[in-house]
Protein backbone atom coordinates (compact mmCIF):
# COMPACT_ATOMS: atom_id res chain seq x y z
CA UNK A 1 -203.83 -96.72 12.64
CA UNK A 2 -205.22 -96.62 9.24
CA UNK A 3 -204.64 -99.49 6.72
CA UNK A 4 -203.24 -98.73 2.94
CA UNK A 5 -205.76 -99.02 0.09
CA UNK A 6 -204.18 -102.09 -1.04
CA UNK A 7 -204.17 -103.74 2.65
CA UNK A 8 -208.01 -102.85 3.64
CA UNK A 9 -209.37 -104.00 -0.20
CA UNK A 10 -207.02 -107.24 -0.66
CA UNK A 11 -209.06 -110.16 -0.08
CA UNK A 12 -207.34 -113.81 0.81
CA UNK A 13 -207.87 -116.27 -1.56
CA UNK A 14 -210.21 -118.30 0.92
CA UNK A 15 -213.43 -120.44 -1.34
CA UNK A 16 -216.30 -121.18 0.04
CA UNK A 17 -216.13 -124.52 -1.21
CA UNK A 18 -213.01 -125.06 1.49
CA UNK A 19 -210.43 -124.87 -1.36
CA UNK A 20 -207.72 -122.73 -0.71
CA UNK A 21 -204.40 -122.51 -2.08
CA UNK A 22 -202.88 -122.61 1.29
CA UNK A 23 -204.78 -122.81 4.91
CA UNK A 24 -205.54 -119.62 6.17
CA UNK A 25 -203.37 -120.63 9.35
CA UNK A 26 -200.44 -120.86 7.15
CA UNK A 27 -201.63 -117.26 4.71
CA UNK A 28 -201.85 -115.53 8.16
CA UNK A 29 -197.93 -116.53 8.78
CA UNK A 30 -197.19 -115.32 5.84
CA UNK A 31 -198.75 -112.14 5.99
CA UNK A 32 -197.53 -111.71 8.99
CA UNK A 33 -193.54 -112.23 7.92
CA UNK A 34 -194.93 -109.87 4.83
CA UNK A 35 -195.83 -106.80 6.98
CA UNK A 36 -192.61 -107.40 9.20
CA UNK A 37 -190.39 -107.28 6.03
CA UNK A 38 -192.89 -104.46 4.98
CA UNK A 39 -192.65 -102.56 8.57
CA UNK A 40 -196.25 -101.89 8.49
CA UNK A 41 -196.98 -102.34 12.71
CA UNK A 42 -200.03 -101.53 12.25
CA UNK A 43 -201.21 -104.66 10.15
CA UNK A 44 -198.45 -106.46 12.14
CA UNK A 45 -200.08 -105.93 15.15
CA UNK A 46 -203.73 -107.03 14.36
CA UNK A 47 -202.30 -110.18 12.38
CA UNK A 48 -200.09 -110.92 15.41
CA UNK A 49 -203.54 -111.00 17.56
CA UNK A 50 -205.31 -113.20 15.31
CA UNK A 51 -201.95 -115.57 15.52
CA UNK A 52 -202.14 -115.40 19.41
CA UNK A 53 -206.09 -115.72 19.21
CA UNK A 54 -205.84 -119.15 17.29
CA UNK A 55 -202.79 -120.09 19.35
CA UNK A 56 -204.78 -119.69 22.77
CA UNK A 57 -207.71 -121.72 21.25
CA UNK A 58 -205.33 -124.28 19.75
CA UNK A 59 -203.31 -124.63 23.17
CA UNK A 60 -206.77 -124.49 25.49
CA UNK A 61 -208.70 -127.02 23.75
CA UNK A 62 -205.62 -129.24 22.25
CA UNK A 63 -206.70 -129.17 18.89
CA UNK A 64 -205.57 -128.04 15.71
CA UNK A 65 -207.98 -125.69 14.12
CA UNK A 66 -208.90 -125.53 10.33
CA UNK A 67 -209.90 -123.16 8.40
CA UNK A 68 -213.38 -123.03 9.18
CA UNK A 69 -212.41 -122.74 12.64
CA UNK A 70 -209.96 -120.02 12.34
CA UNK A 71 -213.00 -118.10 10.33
CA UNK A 72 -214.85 -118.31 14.11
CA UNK A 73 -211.99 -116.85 15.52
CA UNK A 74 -212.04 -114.06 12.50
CA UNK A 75 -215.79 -113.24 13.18
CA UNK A 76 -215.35 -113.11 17.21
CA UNK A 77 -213.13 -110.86 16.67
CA UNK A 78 -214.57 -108.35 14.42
CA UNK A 79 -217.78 -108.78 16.29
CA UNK A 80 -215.81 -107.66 19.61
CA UNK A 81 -214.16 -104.72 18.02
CA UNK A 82 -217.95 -103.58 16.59
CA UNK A 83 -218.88 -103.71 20.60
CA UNK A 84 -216.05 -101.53 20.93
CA UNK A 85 -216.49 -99.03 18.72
CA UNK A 86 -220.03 -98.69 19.75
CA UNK A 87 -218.84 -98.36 23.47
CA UNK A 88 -216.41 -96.18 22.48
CA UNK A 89 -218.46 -93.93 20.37
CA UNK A 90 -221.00 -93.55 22.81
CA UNK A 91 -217.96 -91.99 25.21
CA UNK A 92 -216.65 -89.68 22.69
CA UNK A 93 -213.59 -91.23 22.23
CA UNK A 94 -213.42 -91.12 18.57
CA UNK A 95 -209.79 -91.57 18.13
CA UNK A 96 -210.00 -95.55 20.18
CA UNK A 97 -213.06 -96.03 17.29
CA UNK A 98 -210.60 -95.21 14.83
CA UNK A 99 -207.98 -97.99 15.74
CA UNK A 100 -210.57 -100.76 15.96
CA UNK A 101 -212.41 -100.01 12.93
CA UNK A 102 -208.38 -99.91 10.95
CA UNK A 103 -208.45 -103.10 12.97
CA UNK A 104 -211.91 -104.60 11.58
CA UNK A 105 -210.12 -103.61 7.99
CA UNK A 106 -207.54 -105.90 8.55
CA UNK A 107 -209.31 -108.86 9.63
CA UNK A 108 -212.43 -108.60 6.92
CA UNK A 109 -209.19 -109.55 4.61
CA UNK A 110 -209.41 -112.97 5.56
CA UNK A 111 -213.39 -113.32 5.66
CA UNK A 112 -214.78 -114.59 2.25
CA UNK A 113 -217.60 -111.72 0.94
CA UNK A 114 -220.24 -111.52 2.70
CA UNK A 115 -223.67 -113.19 1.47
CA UNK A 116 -226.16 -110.62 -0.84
CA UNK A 117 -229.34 -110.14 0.90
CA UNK A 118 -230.63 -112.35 -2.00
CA UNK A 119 -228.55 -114.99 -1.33
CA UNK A 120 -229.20 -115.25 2.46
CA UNK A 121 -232.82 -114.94 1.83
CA UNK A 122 -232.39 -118.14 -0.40
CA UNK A 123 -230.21 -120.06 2.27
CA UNK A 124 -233.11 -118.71 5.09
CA UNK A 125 -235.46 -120.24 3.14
CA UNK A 126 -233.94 -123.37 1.89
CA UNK A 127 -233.20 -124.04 5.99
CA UNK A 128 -236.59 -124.06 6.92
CA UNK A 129 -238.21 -125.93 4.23
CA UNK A 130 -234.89 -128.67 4.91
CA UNK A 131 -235.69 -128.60 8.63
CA UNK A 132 -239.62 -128.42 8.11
CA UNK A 133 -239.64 -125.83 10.80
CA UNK A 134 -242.92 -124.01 11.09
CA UNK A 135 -242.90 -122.04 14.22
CA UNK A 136 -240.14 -120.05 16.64
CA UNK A 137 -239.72 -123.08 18.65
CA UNK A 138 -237.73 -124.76 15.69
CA UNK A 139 -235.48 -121.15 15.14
CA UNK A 140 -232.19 -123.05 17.27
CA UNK A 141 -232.45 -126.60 13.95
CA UNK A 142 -232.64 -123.65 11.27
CA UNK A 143 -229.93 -121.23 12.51
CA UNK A 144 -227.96 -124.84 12.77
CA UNK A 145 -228.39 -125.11 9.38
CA UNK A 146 -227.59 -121.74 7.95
CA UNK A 147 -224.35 -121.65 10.17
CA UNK A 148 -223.18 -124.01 8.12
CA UNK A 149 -223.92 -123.00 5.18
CA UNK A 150 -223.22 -118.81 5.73
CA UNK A 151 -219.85 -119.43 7.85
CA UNK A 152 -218.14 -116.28 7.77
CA UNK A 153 -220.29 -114.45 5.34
CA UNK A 154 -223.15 -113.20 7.12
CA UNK A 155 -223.61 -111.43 10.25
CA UNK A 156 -225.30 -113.96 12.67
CA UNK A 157 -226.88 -112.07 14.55
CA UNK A 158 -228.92 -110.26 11.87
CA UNK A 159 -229.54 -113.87 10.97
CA UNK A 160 -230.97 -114.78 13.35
CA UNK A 161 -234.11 -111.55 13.50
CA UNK A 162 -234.92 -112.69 9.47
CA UNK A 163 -235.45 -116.18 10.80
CA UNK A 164 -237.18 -115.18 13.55
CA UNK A 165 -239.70 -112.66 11.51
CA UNK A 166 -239.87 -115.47 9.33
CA UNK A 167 -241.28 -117.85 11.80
CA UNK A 168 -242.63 -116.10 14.61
C-alpha cells in the first residue's frame, strides 16, 4: 500500500488554536466519501479505521469526542503502527512494515506539524517554571502541562526523557 504524493504531503486544515473550518470528525467523513468516489482502498481503508476507532470510543464511553479527542485517537494509532513496524522489522517481514508505515502516512494527514525542537524546548521550559517544579518527583504536574499545550505535535514519549534530563 503506498499513498500518492498528494495523499501522504496534504495536511488537514486543523489550527492549533482549535479553529478549524470543519471538525476533524466531519473532514474524516469526507475524506472518506472522497477516496470511495476516488477508489483509492488503500486510504479508504486506514480512514475507515480511524472512523471505527472514534466510533468504538464514542459508543464505549457515551460521549461525543472533539477534535482534540479524535487527535488522541490519531496519535494511538500511529504510535501502535511504530510498535509494529519495529516488531515487524525485527522479524524480517519487510513487506507488513511497508503497509503500516503507508498507513502512518495517512494518518500524520490529520496531525497538525509537529513542534521544532526549539519550540518544545520553550514549552519544556515554560512548564516547569509555571509548575515551579524542581526535582523528578514533580515530572507527572509538568508533562500535565505540556500535554496540553503540545497535543498532537510532539512525540510524548520523547517528551517525557527532555523533562526528565531536565529535572533529574
Amino acid at each position: 500500500m503506498t499513498p500518492s504524493v498528494n495523499d501522504s504531503t496534504k495536511r488537514h486544515s486543523l489550527r492549533i488554536d482549535g479553529a478549524t473550518a470543519m471538525p476533524l470528525k466531519g473532514q474524516i467523513t469526507e475524506d472518506m466519501k472522497s477516496a470511495m468516489k476516488a477508489g483509492d482502498k488503500d486510504r479508504l481503508k486506514v480512514v475507515r479505521l480511524i472512523i471505527a476507532a472514534v466510533k468504538q470510543i464514542e459508543i464505549d464511553q457515551r460521549i461525543e469526542l472533539d477534535d482534540a479527542a479524535v487527535l488522541t485517537v490519531l496519535e494511538k494509532m500511529v504510535k501502535q503502527r511504530r510498535d509494529s513496524i519495529e516488531q515487524f522489522q525485527k522479524g524480517n517481514r519487510n513487506d507488513l512494515a511497508d503497509i503500516e508505515i503507508a498507513e502512518i502516512a495517512v494518518l500524520k494527514t490529520y496531525l497538525p506539524e509537529p513542534m521544532s525542537d526549539a519550540e518544545l524546548d520553550a514549552v519544556i521550559d515554560k512548564a516547569i517554571s509555571a509548575t515551579g517544579a524542581e526535582s523528578i518527583r514533580d515530572m507527572g504536574k509538568v508533562m500535565g502541562q505540556i500535554k496540553s499545550n503540545a497535543a498532537g505535535r510532539a512525540d510524548m514519549g520523547a517528551v517525557g526523557a527532555k523533562v526528565k534530563a531536565r529535572l533529574g
